[in-house]
N, C-alpha and C. Protein backbone atom coordinates (compact mmCIF):
# COMPACT_ATOMS: atom_id res chain seq x y z
N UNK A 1 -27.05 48.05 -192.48
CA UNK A 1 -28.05 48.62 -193.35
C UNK A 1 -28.60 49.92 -192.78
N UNK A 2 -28.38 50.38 -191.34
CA UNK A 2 -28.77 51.38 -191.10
C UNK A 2 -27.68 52.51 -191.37
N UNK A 3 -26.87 52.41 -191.85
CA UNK A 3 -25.99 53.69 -191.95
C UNK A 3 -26.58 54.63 -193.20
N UNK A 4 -27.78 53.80 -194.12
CA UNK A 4 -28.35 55.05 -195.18
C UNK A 4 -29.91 55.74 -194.31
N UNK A 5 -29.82 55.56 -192.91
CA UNK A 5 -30.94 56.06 -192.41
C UNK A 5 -30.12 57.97 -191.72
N UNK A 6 -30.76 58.92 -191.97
CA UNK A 6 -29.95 59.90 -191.52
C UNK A 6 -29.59 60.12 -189.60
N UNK A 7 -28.70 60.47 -189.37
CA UNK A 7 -28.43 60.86 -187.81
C UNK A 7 -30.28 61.31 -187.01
N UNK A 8 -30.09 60.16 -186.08
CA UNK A 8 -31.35 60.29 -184.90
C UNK A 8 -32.57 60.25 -185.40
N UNK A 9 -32.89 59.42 -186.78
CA UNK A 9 -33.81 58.65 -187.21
C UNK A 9 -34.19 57.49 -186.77
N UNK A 10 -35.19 57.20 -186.53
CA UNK A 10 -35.99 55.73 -185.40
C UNK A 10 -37.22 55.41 -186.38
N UNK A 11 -36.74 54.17 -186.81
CA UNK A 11 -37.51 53.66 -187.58
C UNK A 11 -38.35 52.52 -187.17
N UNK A 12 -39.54 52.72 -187.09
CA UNK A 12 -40.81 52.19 -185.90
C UNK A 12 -42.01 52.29 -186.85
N UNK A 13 -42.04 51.70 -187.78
CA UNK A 13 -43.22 51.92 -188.39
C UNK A 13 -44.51 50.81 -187.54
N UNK A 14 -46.17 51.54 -187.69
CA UNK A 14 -46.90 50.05 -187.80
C UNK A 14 -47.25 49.25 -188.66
N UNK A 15 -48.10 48.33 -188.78
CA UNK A 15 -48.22 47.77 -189.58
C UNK A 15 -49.29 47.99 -190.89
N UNK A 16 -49.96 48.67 -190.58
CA UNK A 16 -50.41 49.57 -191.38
C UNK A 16 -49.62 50.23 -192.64
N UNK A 17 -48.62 51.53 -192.44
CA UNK A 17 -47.15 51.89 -192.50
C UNK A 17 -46.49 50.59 -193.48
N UNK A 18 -45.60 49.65 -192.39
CA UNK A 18 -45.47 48.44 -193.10
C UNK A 18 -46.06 48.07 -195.16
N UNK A 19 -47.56 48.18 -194.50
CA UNK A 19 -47.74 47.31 -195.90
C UNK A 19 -48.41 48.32 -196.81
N UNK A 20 -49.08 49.53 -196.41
CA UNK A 20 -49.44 50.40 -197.26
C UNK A 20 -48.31 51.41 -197.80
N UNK A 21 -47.18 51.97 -197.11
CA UNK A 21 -45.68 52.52 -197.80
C UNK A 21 -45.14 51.75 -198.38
N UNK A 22 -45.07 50.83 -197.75
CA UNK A 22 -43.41 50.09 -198.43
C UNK A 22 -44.16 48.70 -199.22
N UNK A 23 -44.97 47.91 -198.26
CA UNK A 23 -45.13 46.31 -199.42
C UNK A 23 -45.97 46.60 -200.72
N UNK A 24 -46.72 47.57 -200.33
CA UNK A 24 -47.21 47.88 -201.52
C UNK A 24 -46.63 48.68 -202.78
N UNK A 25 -45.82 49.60 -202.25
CA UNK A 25 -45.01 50.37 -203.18
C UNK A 25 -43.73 49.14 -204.06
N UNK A 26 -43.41 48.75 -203.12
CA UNK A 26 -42.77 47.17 -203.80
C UNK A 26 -43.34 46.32 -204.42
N UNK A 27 -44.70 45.80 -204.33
CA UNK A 27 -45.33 44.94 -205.08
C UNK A 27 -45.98 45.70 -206.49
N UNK A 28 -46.03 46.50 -206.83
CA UNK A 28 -46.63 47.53 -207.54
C UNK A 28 -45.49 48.22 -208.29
N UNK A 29 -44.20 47.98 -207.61
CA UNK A 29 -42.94 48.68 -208.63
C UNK A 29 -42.85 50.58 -208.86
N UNK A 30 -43.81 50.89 -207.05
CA UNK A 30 -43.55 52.29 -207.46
C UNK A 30 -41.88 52.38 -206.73
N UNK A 31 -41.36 53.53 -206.92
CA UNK A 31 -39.76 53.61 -206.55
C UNK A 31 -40.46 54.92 -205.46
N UNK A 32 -40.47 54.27 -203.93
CA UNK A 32 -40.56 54.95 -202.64
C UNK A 32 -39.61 54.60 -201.67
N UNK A 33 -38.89 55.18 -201.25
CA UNK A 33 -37.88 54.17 -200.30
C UNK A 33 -37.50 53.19 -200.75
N UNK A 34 -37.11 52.78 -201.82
CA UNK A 34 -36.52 51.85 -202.31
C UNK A 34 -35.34 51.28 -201.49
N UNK A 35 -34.03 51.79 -201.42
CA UNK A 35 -33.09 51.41 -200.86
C UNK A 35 -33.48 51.79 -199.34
N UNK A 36 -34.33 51.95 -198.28
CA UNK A 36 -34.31 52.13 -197.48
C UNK A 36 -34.65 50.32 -196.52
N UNK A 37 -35.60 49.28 -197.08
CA UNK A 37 -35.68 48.51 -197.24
C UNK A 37 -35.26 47.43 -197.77
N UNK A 38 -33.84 46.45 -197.31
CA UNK A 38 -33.14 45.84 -198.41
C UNK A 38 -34.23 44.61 -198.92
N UNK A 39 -33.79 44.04 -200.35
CA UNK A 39 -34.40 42.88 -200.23
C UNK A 39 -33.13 41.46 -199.77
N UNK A 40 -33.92 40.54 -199.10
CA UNK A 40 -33.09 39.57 -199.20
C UNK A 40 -33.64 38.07 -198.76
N UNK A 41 -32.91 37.34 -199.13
CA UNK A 41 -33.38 35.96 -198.92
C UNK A 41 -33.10 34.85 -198.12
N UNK A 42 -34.30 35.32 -197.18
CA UNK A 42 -34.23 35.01 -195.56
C UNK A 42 -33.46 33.81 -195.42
N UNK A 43 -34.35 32.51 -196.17
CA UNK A 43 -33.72 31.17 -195.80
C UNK A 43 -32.57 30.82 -195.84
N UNK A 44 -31.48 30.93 -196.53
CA UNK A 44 -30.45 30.73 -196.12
C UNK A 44 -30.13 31.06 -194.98
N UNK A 45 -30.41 31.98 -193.73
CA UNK A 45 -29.72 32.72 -192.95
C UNK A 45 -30.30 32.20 -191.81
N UNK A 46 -29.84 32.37 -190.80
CA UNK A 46 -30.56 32.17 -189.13
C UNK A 46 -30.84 33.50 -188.83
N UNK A 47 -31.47 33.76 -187.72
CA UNK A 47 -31.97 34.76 -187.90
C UNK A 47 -30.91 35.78 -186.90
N UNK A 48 -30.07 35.24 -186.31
CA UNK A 48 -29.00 36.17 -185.62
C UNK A 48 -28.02 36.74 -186.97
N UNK A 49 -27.94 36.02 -187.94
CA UNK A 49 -27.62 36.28 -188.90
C UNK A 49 -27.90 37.85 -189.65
N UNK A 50 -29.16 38.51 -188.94
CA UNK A 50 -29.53 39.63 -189.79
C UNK A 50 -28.86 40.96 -190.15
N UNK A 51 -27.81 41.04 -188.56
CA UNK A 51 -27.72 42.39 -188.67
C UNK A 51 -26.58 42.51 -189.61
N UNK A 52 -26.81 43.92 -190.15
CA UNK A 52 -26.08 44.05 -191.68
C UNK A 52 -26.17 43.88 -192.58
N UNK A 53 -27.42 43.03 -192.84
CA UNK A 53 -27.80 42.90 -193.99
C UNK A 53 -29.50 42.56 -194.39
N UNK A 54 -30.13 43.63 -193.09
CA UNK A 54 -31.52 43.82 -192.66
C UNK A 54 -31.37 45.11 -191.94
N UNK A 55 -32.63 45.79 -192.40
CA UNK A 55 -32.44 47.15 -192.11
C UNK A 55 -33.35 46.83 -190.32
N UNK A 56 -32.20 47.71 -189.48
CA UNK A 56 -32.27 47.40 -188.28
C UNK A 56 -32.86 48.33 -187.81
N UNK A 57 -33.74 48.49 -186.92
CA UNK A 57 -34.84 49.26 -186.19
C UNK A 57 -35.40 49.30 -185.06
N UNK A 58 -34.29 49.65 -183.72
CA UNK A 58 -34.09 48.93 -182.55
C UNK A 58 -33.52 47.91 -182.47
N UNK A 59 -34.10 47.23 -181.54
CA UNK A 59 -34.20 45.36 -181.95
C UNK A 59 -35.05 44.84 -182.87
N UNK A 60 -35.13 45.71 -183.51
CA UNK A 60 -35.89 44.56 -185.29
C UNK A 60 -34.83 44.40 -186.39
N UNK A 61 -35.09 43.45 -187.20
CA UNK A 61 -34.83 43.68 -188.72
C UNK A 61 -35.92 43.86 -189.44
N UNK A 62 -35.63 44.71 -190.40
CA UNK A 62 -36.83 44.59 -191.82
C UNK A 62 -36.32 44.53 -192.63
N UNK A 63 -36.67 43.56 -193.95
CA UNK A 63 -36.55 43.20 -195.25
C UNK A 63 -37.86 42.70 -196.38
N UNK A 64 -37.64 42.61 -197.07
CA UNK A 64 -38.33 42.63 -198.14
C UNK A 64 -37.60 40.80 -198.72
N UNK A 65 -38.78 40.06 -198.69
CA UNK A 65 -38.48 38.78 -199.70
C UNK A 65 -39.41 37.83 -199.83
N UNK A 66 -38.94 37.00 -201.03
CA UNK A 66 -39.84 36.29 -202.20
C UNK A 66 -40.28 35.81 -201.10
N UNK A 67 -42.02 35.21 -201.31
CA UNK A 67 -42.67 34.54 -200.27
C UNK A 67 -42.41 33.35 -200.99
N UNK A 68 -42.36 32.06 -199.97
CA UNK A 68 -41.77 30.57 -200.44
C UNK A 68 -42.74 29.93 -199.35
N UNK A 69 -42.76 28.50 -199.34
CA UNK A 69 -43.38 28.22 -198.39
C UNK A 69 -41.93 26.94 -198.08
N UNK A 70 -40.71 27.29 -198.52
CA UNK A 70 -39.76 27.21 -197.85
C UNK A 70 -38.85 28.11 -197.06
N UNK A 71 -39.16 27.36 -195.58
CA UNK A 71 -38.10 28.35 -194.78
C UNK A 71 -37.49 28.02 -193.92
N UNK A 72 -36.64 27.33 -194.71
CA UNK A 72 -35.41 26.61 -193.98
C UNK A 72 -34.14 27.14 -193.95
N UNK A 73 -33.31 27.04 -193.07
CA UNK A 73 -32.13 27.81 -192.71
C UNK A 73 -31.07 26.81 -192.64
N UNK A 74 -30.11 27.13 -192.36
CA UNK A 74 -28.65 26.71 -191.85
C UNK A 74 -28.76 25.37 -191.02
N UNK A 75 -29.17 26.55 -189.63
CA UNK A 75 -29.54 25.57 -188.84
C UNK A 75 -30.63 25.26 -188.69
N UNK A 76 -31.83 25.32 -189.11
CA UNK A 76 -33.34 25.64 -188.26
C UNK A 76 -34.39 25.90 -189.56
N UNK A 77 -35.25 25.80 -188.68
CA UNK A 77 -36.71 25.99 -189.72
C UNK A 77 -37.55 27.28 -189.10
N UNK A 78 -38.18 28.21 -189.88
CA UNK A 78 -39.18 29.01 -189.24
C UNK A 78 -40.80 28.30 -189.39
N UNK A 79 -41.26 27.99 -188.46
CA UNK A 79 -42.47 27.50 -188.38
C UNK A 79 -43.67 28.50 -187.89
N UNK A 80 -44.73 28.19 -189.07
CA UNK A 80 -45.80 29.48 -188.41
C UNK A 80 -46.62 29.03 -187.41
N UNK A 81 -46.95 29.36 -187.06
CA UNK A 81 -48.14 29.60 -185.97
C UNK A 81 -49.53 29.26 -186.25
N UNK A 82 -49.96 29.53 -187.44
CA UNK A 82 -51.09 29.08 -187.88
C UNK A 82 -51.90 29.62 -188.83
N UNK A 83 -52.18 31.15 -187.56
CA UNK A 83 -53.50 32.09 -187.99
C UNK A 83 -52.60 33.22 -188.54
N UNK A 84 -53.03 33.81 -188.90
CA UNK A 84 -52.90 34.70 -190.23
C UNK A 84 -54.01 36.32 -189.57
N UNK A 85 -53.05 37.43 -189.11
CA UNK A 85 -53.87 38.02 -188.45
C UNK A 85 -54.64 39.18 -189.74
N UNK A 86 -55.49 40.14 -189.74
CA UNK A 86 -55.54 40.77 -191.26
C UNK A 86 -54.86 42.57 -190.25
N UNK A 87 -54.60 43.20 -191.18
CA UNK A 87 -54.22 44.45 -190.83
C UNK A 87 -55.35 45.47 -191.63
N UNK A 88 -55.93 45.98 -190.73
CA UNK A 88 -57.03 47.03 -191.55
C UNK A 88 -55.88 48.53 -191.62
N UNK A 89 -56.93 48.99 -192.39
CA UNK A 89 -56.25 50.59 -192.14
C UNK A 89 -57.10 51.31 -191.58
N UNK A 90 -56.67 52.28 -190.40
CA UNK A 90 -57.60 53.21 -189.85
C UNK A 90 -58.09 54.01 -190.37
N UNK A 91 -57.93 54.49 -191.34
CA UNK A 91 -58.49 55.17 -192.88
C UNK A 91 -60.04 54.97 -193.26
N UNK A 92 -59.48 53.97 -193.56
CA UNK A 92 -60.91 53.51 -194.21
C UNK A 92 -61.68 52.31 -193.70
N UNK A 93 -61.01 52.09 -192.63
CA UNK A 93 -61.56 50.46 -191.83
C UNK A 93 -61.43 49.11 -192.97
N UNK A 94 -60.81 49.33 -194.01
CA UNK A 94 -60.37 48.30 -194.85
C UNK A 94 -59.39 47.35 -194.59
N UNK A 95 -59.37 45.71 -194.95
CA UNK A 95 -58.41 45.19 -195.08
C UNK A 95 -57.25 45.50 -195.93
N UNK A 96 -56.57 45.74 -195.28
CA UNK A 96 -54.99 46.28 -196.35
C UNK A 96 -53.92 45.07 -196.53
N UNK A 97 -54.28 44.26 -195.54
CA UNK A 97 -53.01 43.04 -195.81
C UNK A 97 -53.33 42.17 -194.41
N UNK A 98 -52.11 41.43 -194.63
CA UNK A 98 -52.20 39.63 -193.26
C UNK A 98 -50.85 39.86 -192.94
N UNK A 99 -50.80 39.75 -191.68
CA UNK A 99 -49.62 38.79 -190.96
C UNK A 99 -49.63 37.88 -190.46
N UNK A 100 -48.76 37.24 -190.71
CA UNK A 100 -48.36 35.80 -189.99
C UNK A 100 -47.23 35.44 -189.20
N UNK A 101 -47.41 34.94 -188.50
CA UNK A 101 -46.32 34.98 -187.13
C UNK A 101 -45.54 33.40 -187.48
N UNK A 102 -44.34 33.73 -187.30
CA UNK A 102 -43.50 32.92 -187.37
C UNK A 102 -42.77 32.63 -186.11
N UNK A 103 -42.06 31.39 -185.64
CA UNK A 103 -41.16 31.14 -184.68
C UNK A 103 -40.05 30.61 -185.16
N UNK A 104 -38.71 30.72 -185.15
CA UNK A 104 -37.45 30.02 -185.23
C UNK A 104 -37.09 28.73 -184.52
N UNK A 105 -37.16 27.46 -185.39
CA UNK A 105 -36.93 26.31 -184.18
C UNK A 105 -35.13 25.83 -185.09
N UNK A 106 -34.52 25.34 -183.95
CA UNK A 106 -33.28 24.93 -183.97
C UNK A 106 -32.99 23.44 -184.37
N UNK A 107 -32.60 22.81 -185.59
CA UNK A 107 -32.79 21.60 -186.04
C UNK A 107 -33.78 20.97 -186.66
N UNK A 108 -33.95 19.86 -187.45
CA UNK A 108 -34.94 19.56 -188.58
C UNK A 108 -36.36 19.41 -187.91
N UNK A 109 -37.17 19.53 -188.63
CA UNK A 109 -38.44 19.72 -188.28
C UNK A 109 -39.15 18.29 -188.26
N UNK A 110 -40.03 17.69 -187.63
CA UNK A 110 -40.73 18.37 -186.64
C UNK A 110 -40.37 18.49 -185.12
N UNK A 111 -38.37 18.22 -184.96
CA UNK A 111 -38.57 17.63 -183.57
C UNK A 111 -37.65 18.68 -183.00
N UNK A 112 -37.83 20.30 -184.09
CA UNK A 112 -36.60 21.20 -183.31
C UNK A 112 -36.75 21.84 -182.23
N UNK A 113 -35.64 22.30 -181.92
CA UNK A 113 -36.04 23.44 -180.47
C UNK A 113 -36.83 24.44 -180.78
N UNK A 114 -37.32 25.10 -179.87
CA UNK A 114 -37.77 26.07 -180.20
C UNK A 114 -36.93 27.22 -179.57
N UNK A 115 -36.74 28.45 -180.18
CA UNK A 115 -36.13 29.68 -179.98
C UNK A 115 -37.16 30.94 -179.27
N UNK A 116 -36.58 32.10 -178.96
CA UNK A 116 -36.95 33.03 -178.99
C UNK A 116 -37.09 33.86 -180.08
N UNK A 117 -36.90 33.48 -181.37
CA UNK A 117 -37.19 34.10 -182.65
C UNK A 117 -37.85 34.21 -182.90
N UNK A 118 -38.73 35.75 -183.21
CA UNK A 118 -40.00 35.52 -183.93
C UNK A 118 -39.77 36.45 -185.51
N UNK A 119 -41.00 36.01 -186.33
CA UNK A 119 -41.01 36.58 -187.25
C UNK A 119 -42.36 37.03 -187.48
N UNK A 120 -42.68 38.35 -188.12
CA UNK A 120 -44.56 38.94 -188.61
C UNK A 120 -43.65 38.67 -190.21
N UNK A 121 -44.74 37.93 -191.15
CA UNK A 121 -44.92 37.90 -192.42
C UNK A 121 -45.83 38.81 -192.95
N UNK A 122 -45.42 40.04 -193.83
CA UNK A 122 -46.49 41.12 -194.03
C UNK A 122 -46.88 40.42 -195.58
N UNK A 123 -48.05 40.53 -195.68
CA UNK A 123 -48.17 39.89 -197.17
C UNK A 123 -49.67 41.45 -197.83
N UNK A 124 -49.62 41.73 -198.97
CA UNK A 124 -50.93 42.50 -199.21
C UNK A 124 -51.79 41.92 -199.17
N UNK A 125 -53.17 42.08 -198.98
CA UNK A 125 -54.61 41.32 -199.57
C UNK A 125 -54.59 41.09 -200.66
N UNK A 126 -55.34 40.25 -201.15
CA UNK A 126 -55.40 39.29 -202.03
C UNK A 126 -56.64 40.01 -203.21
N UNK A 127 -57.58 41.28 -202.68
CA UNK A 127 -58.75 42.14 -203.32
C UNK A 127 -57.32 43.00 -203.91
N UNK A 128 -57.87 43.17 -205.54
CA UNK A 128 -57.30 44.17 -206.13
C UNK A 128 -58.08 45.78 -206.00
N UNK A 129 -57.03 46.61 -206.21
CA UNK A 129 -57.62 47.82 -205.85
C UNK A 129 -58.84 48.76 -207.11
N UNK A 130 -59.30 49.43 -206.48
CA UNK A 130 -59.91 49.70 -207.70
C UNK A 130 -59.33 50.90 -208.43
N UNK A 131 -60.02 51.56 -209.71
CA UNK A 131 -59.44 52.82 -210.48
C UNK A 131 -58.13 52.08 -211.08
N UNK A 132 -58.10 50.76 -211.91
CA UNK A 132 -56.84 50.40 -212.43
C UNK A 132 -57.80 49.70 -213.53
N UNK A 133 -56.92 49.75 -214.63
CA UNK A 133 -57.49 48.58 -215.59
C UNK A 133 -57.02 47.23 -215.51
N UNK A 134 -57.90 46.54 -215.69
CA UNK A 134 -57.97 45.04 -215.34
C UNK A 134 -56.47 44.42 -215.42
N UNK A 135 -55.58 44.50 -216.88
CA UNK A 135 -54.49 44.31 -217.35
C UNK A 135 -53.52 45.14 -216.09
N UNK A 136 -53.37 46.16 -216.09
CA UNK A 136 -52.56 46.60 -214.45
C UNK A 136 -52.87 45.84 -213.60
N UNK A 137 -53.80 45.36 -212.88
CA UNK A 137 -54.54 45.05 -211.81
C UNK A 137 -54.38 43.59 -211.96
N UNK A 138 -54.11 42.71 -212.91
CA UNK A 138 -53.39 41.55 -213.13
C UNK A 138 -52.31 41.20 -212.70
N UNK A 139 -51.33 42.34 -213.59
CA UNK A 139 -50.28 42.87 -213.03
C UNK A 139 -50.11 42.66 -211.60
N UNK A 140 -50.03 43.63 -210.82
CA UNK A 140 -50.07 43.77 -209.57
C UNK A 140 -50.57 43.16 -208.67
N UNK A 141 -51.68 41.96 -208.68
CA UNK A 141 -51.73 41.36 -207.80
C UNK A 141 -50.44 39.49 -208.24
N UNK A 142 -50.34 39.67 -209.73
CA UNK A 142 -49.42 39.14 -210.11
C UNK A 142 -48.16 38.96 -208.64
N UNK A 143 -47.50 40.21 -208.88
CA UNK A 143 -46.42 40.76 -208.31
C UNK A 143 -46.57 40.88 -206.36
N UNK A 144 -47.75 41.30 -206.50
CA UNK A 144 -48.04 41.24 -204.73
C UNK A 144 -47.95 40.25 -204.17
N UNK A 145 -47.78 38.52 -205.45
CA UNK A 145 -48.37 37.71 -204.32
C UNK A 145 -47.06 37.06 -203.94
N UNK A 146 -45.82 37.63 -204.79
CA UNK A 146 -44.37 37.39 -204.87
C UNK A 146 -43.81 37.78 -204.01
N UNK A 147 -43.95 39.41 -203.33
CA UNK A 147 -43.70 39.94 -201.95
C UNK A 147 -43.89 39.81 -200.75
N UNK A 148 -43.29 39.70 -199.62
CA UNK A 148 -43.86 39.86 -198.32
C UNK A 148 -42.64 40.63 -197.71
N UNK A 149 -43.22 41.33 -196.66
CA UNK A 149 -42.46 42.37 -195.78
C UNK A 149 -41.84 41.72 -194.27
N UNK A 150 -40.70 41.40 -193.88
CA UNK A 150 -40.66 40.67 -192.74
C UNK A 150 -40.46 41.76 -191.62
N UNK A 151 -40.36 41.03 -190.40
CA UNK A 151 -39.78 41.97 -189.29
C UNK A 151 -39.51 41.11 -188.33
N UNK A 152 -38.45 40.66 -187.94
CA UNK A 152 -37.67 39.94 -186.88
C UNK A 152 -37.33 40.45 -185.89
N UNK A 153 -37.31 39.56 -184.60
CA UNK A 153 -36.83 39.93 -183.73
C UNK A 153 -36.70 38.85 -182.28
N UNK A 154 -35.55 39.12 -181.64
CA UNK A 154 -35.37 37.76 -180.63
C UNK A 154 -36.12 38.21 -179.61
N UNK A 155 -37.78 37.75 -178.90
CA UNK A 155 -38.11 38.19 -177.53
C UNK A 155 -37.47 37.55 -176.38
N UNK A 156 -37.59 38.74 -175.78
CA UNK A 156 -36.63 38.67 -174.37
C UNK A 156 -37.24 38.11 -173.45
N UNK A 157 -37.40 36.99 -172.32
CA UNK A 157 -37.73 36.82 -171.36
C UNK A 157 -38.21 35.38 -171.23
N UNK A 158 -37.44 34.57 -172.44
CA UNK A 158 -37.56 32.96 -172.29
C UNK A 158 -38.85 33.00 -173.64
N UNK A 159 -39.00 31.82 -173.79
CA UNK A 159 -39.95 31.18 -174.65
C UNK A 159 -41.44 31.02 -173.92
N UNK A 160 -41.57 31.07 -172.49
CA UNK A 160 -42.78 30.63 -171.62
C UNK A 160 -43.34 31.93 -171.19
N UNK A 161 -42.45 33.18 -171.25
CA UNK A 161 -42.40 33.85 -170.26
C UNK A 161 -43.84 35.01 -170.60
N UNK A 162 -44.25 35.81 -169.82
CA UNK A 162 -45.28 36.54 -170.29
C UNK A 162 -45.30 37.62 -170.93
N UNK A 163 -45.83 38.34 -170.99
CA UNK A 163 -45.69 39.78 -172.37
C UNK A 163 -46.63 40.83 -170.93
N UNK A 164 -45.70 41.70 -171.26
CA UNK A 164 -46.17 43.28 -171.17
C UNK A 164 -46.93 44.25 -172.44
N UNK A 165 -47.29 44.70 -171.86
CA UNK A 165 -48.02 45.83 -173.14
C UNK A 165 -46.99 46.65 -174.53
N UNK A 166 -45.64 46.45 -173.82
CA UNK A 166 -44.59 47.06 -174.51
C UNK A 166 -43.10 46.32 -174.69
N UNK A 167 -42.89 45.67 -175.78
CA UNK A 167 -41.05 44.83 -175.95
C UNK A 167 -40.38 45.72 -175.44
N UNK A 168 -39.56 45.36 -175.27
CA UNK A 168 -38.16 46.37 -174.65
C UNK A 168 -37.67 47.10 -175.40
N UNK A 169 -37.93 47.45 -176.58
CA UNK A 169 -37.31 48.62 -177.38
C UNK A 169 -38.73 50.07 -177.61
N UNK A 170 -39.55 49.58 -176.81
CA UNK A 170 -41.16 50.52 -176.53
C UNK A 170 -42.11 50.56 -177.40
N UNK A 171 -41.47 49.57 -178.66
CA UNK A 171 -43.22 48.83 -179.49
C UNK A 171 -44.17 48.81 -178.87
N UNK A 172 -45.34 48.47 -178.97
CA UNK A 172 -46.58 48.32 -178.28
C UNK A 172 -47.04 47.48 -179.22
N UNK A 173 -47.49 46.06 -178.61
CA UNK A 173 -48.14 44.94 -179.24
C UNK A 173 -49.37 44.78 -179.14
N UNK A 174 -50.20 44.85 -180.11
CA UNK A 174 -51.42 44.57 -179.65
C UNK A 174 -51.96 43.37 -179.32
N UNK A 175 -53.49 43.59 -178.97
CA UNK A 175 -53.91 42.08 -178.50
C UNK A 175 -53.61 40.77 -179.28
N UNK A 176 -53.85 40.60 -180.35
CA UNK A 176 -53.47 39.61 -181.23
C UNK A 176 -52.26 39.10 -181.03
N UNK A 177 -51.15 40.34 -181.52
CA UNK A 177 -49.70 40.16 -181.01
C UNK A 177 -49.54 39.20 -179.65
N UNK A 178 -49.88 39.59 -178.86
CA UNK A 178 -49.62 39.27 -177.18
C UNK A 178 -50.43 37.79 -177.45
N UNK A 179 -51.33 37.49 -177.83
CA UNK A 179 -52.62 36.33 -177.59
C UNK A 179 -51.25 35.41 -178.74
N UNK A 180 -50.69 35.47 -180.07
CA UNK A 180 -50.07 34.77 -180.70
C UNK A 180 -48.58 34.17 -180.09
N UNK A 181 -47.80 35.26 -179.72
CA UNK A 181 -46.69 35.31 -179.48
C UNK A 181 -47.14 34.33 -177.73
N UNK A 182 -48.00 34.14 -176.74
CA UNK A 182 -48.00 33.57 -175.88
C UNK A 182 -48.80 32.09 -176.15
N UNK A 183 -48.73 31.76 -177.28
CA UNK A 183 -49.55 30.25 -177.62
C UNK A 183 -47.90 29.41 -178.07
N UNK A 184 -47.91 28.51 -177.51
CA UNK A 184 -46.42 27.71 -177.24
C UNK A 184 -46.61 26.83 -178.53
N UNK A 185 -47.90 26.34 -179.12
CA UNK A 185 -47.64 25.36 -180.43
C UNK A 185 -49.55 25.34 -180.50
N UNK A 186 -49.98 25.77 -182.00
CA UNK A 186 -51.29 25.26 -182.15
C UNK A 186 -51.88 24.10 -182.28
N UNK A 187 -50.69 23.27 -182.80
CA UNK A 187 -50.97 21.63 -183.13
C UNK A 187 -51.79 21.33 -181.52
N UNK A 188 -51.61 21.52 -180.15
CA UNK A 188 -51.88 21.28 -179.19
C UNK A 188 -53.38 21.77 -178.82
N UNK A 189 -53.83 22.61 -179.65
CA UNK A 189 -55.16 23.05 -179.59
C UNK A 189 -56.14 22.49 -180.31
N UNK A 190 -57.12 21.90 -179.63
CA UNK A 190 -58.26 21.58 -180.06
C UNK A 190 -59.82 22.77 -180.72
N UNK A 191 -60.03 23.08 -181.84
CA UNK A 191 -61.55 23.42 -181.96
C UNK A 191 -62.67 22.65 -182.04
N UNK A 192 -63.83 23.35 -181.70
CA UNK A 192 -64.57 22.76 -181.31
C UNK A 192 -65.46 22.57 -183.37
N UNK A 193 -66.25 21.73 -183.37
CA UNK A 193 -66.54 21.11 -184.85
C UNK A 193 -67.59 21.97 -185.02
């Protein structure tokens, strides 16, 4: 999927980027990068499965697909994490959308392995925007709630292992990132009442 990106293009968006270019221009049916973003439908696939048919970006994939609250694969299940982080925009200090962190486990659930697979689920907010008439704005959150933006990728350094400020392809994760991606299972966490 990267051969429609032009020579010594590096495609690194944040998440910001992510859901205000592309999930939104997709949920909304404007035509922006359309083919630059394939759509496709994760569950069938494992997630080594991506390349070629996920637009590749370093060590990521990105795609575009129906949100399900099935996500079962071949071999494996993607299981979330829990929390649901929100993505503001530096703009306007607004909520613009949620991610949700996914892990790849190997075999039926609840007793699979767990992988080094992770997945961010980009989804829009759920507040419609304003300057639309109600009937659009139906519309579109209609359609937004059908989309989500993925981004995969296998981390390197075991399932236990610790996080640096930067993955090996020179992302930079923020705190959330680092605090999610190092919690081994939430079921194991207690809050307090």
């Amino acid at each position: 999927m990267g051969d429609n990106l032009p020579p010594g293009f590096r495609f690194c968006p944040t998440d910001e980027e992510l859901i205000v270019h592309f999930l939104y221009s997709k949920a909304s049916i404007i035509p922006c990068h359309q083919d630059l973003i394939p759509d496709l439908d994760l569950y069938p696939y494992n997630p080594w499965e991506l390349n070629g048919k996920a637009l590749q970006g370093g060590n990521q994939w990105y795609f575009f697909s129906r949100r399900t609250p099935n996500r079962i694969s071949t071999n494996g299940y993607w299981k979330s994490m829990g929390i649901d982080e929100p993505i503001v925009s530096n703009d306007s200090n607004k909520k613009v959308g949620m991610k949700k962190y996914l892990v790849f486990y190997i075999g039926e659930a609840p007793a699979g392995i767990k992988t080094n697979w992770i997945m961010q689920e980009y989804r829009l907010s759920d507040c419609g925007s304003s300057g639309r008439s109600p009937k659009r704005r139906e519309t579109n959150k209609q359609d937004s709630s059908k989309w989500v933006l993925c981004r995969a990728y296998e981390r390197k350094g075991g399932s236990q292992g610790g996080f640096s400020d930067e993955d090996d392809d020179g992302t930079e994760l923020s705190f959330l990132d680092e605090v999610f991606l190092s919690l081994d299972d939430l079921d194991e966490i207690s809050f307090p009442n």
